[in-house]
Protein backbone atom coordinates (compact mmCIF):
# COMPACT_ATOMS: atom_id res chain seq x y z
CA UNK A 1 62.90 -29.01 23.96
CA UNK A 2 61.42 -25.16 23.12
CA UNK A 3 61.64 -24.38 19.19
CA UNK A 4 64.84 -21.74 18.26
CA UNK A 5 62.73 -18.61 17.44
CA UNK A 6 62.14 -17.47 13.91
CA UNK A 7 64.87 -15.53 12.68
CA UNK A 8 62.19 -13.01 10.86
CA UNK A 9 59.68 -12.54 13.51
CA UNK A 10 61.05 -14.22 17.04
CA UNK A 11 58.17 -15.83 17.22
CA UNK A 12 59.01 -19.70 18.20
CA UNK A 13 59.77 -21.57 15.52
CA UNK A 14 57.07 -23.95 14.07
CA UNK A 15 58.66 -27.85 12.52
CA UNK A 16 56.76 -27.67 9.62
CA UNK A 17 58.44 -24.22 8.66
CA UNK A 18 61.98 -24.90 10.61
CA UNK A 19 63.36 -22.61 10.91
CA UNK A 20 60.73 -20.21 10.62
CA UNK A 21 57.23 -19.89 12.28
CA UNK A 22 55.08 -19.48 9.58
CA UNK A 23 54.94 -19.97 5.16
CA UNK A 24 54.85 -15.70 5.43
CA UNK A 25 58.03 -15.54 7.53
CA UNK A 26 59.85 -18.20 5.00
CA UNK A 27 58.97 -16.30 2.18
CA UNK A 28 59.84 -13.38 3.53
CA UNK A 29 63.29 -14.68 3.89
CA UNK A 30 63.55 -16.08 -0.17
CA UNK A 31 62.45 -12.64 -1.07
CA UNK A 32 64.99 -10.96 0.59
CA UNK A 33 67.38 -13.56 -0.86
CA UNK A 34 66.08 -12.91 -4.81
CA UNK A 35 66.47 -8.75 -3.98
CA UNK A 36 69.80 -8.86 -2.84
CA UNK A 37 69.20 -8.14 0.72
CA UNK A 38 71.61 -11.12 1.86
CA UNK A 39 74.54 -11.49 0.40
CA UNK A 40 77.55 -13.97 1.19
CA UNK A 41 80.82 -11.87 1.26
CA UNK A 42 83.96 -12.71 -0.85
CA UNK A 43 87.87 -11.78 -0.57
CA UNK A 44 88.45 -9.60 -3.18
CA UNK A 45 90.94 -11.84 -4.71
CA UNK A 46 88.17 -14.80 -5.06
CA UNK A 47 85.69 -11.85 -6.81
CA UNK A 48 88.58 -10.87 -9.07
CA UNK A 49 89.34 -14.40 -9.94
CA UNK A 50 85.30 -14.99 -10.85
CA UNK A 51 85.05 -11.81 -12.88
CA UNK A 52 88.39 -13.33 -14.87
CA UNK A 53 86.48 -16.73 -15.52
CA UNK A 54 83.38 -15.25 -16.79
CA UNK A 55 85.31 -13.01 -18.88
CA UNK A 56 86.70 -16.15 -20.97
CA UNK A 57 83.21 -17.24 -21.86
């Protein structure tokens, strides 16, 4: 069974860093993560809903 390659690089993947090859490639990925670079897309109904609850706070 060949390793999936690394999502950053394409190098193959290494276990110890699944799925990534390498410590650099994984935190390459959390740093795009903490910038902003990824983001999980919402309906615009669910962000409305969320902007609603945080104004009751």
């Amino acid at each position: 069974m060949t390793a999936a390659p690394c999502p950053i690089c394409k190098k193959p993947g290494s276990t110890e860093y699944r799925p990534f090859c390498s410590r650099r490639c994984s935190d390459v990925d959390l740093q795009r993560w903490l910038v902003g670079s990824y983001a999980i897309p919402v309906e615009a109904d669910e962000a409305d809903s969320l902007r609603d609850e945080d104004d009751g706070n």
